[in-house]
N, C-alpha and C. Protein backbone atom coordinates (compact mmCIF):
# COMPACT_ATOMS: atom_id res chain seq x y z
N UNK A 1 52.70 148.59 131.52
CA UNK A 1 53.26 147.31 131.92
C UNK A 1 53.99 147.44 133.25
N UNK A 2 54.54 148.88 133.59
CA UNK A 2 55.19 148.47 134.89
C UNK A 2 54.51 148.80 135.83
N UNK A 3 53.01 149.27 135.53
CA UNK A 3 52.16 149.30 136.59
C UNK A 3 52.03 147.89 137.03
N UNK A 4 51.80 146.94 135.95
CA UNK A 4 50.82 146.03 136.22
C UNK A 4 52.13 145.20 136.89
N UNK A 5 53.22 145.35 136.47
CA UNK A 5 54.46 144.87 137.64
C UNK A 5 54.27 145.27 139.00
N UNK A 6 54.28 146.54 139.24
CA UNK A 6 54.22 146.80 140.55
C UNK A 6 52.73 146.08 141.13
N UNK A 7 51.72 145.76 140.46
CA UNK A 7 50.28 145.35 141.21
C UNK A 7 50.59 143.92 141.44
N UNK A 8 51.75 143.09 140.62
CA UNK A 8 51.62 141.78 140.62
C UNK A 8 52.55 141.70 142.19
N UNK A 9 53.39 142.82 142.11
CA UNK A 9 54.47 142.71 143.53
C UNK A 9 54.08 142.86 144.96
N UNK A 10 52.70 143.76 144.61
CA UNK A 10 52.19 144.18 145.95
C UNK A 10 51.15 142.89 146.12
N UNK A 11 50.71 142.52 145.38
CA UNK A 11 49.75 141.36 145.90
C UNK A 11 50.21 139.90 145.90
N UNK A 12 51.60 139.44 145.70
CA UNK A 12 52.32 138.60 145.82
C UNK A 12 52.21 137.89 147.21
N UNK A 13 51.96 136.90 147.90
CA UNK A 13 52.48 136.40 149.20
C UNK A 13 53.48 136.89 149.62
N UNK A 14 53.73 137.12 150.86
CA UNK A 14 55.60 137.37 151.17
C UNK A 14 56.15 136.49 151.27
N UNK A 15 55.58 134.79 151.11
CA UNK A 15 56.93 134.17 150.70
C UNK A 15 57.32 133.28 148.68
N UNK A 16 56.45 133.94 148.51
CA UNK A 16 56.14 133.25 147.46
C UNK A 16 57.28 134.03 146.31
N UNK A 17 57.92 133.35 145.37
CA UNK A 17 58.80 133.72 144.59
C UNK A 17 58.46 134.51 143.58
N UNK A 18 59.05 134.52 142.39
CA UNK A 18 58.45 135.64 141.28
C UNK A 18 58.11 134.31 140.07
N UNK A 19 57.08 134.76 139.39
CA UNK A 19 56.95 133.93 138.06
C UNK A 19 57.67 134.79 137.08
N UNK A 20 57.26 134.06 135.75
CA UNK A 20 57.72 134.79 134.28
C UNK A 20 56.67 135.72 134.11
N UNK A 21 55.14 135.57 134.69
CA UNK A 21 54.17 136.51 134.36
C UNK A 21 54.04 137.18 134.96
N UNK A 22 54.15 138.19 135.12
CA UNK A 22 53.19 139.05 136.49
C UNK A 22 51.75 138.27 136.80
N UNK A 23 50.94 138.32 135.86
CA UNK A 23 49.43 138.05 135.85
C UNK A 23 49.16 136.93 136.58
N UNK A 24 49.93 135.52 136.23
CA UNK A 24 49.98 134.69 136.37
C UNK A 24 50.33 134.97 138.14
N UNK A 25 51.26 135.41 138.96
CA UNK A 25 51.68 135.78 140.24
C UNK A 25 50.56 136.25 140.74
N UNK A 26 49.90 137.04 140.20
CA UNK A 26 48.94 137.33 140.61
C UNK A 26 47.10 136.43 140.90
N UNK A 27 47.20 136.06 139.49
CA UNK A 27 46.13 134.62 139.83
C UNK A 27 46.93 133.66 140.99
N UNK A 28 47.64 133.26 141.18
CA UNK A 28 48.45 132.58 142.37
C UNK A 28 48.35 132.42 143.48
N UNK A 29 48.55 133.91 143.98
CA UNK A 29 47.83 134.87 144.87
C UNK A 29 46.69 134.45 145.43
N UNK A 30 45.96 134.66 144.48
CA UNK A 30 44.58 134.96 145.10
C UNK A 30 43.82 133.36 144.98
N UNK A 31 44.58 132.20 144.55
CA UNK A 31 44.31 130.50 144.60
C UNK A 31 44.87 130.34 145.78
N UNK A 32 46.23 130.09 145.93
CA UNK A 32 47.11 129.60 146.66
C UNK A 32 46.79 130.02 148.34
N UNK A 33 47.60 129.38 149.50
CA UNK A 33 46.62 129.59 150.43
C UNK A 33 48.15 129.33 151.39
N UNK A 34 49.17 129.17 150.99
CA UNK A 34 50.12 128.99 151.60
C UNK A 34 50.37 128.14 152.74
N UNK A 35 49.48 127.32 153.03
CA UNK A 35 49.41 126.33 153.83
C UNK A 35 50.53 125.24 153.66
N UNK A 36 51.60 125.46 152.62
CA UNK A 36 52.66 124.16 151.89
C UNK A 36 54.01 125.40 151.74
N UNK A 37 54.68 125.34 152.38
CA UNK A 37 56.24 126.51 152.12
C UNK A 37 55.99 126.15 150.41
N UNK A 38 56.44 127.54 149.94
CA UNK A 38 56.88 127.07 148.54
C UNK A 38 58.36 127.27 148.17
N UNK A 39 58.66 126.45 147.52
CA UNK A 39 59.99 125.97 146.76
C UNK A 39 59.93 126.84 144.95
N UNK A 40 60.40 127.67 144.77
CA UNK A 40 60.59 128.42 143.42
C UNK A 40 61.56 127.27 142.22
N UNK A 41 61.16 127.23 140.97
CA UNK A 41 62.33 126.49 140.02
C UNK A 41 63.61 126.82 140.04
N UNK A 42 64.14 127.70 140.49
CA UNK A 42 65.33 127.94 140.50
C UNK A 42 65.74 127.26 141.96
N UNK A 43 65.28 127.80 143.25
CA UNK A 43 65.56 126.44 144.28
C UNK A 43 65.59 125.39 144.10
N UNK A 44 64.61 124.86 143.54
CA UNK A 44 64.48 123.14 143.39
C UNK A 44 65.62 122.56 142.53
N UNK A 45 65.72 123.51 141.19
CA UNK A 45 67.03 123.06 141.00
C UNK A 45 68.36 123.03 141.59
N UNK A 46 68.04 123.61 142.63
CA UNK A 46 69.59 123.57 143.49
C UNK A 46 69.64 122.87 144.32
N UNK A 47 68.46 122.02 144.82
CA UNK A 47 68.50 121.23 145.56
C UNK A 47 69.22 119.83 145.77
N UNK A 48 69.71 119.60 146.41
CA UNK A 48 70.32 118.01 146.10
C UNK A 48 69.29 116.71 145.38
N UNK A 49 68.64 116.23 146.30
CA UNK A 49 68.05 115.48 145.57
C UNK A 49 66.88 115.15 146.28
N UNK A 50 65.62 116.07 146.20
CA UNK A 50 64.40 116.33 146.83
C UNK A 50 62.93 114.52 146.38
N UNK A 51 62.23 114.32 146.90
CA UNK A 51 61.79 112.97 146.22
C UNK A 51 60.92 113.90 145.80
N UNK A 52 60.19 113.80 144.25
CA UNK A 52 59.50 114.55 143.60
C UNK A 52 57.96 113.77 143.39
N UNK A 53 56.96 114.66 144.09
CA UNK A 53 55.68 113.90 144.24
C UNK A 53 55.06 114.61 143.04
N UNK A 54 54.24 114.18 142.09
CA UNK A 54 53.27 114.73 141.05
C UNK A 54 51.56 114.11 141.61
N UNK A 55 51.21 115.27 141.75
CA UNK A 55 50.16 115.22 142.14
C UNK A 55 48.92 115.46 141.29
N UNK A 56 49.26 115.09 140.05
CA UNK A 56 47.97 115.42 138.84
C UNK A 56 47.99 114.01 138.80
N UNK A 57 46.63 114.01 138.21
CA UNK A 57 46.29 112.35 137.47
C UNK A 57 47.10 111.56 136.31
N UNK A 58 46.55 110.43 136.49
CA UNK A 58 47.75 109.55 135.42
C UNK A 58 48.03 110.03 134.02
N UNK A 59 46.73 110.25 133.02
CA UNK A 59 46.65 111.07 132.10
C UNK A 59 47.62 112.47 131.82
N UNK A 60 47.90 112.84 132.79
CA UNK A 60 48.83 114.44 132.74
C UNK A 60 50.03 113.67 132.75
N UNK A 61 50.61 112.95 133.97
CA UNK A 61 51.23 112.29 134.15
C UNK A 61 52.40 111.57 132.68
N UNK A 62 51.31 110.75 132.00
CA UNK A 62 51.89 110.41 130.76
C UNK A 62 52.45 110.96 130.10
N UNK A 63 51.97 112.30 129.78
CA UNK A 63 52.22 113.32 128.68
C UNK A 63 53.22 113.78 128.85
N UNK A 64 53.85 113.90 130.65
CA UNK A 64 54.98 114.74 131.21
C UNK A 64 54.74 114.96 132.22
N UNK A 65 55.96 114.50 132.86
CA UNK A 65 55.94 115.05 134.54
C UNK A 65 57.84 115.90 134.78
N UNK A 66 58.27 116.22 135.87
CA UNK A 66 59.37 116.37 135.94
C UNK A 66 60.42 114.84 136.33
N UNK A 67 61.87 114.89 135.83
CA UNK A 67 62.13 113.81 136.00
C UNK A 67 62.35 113.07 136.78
N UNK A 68 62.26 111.87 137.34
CA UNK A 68 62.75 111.16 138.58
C UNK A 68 61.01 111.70 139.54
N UNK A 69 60.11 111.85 138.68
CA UNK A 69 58.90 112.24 139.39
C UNK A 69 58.18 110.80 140.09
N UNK A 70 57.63 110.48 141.12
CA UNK A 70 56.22 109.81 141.38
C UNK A 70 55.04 110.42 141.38
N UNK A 71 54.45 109.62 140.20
CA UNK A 71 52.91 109.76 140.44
C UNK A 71 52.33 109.76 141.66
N UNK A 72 51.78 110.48 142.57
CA UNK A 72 50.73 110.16 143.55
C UNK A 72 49.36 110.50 143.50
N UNK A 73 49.05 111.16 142.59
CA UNK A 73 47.50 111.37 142.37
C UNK A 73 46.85 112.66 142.82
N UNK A 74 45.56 112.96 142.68
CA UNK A 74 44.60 113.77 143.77
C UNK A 74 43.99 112.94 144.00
N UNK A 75 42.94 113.20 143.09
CA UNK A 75 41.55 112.16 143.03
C UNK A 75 41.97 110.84 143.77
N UNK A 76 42.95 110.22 143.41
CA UNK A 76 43.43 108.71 143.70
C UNK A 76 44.24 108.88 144.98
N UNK A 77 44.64 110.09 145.65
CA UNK A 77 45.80 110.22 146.25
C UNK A 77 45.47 109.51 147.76
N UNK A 78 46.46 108.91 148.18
CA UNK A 78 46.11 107.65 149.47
C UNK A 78 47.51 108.08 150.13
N UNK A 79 47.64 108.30 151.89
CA UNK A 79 49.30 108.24 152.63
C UNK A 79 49.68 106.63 151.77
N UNK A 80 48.84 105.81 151.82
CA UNK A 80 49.43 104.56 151.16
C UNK A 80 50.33 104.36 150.05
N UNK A 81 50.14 105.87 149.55
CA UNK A 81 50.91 106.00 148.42
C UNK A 81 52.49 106.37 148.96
N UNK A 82 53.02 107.02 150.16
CA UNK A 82 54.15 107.09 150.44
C UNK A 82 54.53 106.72 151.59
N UNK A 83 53.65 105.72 152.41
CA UNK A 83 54.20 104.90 153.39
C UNK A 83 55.58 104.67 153.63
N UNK A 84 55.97 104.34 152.18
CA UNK A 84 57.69 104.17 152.37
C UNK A 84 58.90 105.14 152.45
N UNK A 85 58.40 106.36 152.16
CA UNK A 85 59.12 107.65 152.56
C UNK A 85 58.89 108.08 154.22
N UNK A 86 60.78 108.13 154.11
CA UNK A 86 60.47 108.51 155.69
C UNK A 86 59.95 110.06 156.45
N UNK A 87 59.16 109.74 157.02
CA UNK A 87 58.76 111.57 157.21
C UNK A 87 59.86 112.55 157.47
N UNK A 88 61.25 112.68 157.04
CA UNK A 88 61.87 113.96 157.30
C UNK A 88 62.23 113.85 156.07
N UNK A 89 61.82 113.13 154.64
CA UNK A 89 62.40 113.16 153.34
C UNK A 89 62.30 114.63 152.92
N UNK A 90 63.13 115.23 152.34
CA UNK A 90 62.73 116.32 151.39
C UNK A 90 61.74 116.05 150.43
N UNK A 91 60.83 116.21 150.52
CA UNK A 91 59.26 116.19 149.45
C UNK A 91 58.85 117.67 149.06
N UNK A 92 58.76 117.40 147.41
CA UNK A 92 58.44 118.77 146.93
C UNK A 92 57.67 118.64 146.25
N UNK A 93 56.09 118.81 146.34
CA UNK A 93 54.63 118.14 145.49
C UNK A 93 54.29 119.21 144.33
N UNK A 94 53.97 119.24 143.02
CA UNK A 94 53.49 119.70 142.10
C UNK A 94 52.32 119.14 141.50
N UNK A 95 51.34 119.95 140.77
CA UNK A 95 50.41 119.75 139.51
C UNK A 95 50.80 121.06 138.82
N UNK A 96 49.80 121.27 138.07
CA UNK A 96 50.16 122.18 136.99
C UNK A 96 49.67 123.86 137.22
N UNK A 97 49.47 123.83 138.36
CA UNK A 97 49.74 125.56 138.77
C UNK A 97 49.89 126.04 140.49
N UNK A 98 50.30 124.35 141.15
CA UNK A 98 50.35 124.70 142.27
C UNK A 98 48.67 124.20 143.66
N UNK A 99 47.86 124.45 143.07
CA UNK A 99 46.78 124.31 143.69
C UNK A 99 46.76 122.67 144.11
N UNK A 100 46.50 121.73 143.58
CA UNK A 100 45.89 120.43 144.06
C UNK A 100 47.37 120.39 144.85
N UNK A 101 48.24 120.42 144.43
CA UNK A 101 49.88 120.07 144.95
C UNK A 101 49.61 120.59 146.59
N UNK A 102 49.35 122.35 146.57
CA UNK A 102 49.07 122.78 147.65
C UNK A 102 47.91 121.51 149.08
N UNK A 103 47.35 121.14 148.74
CA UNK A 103 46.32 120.17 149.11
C UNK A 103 46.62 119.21 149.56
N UNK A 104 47.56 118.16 148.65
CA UNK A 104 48.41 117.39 149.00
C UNK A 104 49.42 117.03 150.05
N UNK A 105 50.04 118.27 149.77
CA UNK A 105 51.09 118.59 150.61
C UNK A 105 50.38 119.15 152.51
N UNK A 106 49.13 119.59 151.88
CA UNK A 106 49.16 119.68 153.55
C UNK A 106 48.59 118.69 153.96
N UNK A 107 48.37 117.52 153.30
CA UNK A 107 47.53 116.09 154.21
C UNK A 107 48.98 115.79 154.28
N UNK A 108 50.14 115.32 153.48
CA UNK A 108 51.35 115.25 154.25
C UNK A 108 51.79 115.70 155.41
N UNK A 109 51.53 116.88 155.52
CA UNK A 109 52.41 117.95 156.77
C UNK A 109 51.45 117.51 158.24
N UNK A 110 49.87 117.45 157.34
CA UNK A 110 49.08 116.50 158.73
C UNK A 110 49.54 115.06 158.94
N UNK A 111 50.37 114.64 157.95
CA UNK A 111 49.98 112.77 158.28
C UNK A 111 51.90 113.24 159.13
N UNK A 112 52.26 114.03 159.41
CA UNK A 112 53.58 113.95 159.82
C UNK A 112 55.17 114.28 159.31
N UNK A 113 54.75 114.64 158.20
CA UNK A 113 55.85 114.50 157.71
C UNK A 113 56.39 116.16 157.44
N UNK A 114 57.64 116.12 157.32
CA UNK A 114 58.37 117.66 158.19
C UNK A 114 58.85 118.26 157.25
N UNK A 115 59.27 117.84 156.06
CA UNK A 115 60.07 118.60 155.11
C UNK A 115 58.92 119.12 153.55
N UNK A 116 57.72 119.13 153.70
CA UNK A 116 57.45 119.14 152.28
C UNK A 116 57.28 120.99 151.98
N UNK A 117 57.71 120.50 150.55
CA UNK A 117 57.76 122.12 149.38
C UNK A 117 56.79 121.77 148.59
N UNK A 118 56.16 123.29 148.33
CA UNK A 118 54.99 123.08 146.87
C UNK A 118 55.80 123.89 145.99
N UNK A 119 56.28 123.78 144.83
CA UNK A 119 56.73 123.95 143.83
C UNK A 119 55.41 125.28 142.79
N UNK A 120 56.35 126.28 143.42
CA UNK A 120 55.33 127.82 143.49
C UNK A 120 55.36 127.54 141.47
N UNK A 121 53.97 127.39 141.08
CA UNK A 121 53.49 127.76 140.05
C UNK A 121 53.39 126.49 139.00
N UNK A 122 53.44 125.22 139.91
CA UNK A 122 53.51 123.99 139.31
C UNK A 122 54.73 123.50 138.02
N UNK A 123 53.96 122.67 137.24
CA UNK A 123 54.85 121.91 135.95
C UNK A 123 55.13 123.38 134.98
N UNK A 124 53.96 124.45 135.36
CA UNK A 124 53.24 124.99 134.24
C UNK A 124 54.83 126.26 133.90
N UNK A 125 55.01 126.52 135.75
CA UNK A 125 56.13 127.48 135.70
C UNK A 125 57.13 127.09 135.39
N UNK A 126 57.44 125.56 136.02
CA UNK A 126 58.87 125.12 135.55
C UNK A 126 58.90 125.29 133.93
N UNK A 127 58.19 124.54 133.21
CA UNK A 127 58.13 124.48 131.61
C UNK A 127 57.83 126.36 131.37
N UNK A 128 57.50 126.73 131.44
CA UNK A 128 58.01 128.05 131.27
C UNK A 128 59.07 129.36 131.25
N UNK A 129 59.78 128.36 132.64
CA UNK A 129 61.15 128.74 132.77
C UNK A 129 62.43 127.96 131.70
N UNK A 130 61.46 127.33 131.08
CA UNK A 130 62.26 126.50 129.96
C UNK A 130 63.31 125.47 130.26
N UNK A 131 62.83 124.67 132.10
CA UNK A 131 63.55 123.07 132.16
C UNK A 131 62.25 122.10 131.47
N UNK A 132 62.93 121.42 131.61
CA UNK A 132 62.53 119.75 131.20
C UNK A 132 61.68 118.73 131.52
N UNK A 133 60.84 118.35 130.65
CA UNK A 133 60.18 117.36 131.55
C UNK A 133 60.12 116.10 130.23
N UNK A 134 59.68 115.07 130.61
CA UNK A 134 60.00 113.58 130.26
C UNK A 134 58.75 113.22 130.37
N UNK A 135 58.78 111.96 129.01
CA UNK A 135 57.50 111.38 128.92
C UNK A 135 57.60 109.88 130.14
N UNK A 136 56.15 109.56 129.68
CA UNK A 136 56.06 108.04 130.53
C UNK A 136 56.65 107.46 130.45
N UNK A 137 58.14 107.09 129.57
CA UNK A 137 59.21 106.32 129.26
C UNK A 137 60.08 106.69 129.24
N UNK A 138 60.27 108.47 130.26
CA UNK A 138 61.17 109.01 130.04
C UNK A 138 62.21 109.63 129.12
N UNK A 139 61.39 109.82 128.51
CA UNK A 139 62.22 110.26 126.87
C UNK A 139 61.74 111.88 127.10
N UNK A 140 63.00 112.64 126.58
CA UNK A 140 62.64 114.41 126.74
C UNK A 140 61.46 114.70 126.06
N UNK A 141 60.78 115.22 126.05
CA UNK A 141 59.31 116.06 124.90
C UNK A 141 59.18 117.74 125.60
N UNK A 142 58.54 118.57 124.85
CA UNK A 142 57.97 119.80 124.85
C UNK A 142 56.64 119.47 124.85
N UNK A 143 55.98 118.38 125.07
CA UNK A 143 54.21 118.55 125.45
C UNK A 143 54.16 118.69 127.14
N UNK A 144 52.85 119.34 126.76
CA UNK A 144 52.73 119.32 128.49
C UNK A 144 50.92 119.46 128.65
N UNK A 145 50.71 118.55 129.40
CA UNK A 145 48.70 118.32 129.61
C UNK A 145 48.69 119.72 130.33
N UNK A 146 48.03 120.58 129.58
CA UNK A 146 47.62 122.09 129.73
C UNK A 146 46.37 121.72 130.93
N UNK A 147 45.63 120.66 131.33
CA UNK A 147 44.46 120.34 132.93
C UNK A 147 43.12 120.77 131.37
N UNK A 148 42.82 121.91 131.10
CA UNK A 148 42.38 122.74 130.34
C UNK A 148 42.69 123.76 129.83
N UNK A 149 41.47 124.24 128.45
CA UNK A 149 41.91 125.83 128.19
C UNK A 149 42.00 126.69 128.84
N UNK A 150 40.65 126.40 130.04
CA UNK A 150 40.61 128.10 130.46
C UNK A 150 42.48 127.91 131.56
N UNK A 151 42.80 126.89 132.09
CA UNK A 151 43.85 127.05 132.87
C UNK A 151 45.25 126.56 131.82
N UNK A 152 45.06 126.21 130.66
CA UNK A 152 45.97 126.08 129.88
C UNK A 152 46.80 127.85 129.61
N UNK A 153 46.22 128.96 129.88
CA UNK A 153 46.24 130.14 129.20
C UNK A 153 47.81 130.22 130.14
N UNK A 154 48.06 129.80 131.08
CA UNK A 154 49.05 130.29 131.85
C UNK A 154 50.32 129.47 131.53
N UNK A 155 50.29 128.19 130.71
CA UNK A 155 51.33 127.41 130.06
C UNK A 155 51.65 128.38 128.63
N UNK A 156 53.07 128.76 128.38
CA UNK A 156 53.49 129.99 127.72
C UNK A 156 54.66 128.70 127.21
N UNK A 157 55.24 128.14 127.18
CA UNK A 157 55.92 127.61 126.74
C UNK A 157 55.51 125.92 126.51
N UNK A 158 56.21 125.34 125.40
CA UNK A 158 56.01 123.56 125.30
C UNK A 158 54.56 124.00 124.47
N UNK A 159 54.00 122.50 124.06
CA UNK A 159 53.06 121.99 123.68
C UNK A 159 51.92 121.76 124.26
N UNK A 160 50.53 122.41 124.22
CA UNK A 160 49.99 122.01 125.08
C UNK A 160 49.18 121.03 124.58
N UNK A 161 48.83 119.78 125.40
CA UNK A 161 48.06 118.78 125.07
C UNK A 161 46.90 118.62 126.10
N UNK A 162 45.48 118.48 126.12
CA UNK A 162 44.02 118.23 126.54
C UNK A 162 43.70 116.87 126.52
């Protein structure tokens, strides 16, 4: 096991934070493309008060997002959707392991806008690190839309729901 620590450390990004998994840091790695600064759960929670973009579909969305989240989509995702944020807002985009978020966030950083974070390891890390997320009515729950199985394997904590 502390091999496979040290393999998850050496192949880590240099700016990218630590997960709960090694393995998981490591699949990360080799997705992620760093094109979006990333923001770790423990930053974001320290943050004052960042506008929180969710970038999975409505369906995930329902089940749980983080709180005080906007939906903005992939598939659906339009600048129309944040026209009204001013481009130096603190914006910190998630889905559920980082990837579509990553995507997102850089048509932001192209459409202008100066401050955005990708939230290193999505909903999947936060709920793993054991904060909180809220249903469509805002009420606390432990479910969380796992996308799928084969990418559900990296949600370790909460409920997973398909």
């Amino acid at each position: 096991m502390a091999l496979l620590g040290f393999v998850a450390c050496q192949h880590r990004q240099p700016d990218a934070p630590a997960t709960t998994n090694p393995l998981y840091s490591v699949m990360l790695h080799g997705l992620l493309k760093e094109s979006v600064p990333f923001v770790s759960v423990a930053q974001l929670r320290q943050q004052p008060a960042p506008i929180l973009l969710d970038t999975r579909e409505a369906p995930e969305f329902a089940v749980s997002h983080l709180r005080g989240a906007r939906l903005v989509g992939y598939d659906t995702f339009s600048l129309a959707a944040v026209k009204d944020l001013p481009k130096n807002a603190p914006l910190v985009v998630y889905c559920s392991v980082g990837a579509r978020s990553e995507k997102i966030g850089t048509q932001l950083r192209h459409a202008g806008f100066t401050n955005v974070r990708n939230l290193y390891g999505g909903i999947f890390e936060w709920v793993n690190e054991g904060q909180p997320v809220v249903t469509e009515v805002n009420q606390p729950t432990t479910r969380v839309h796992a996308y799928s199985p084969t990418w559900g394997i990296w949600l370790r904590r909460g409920q997973k729901v398909y």
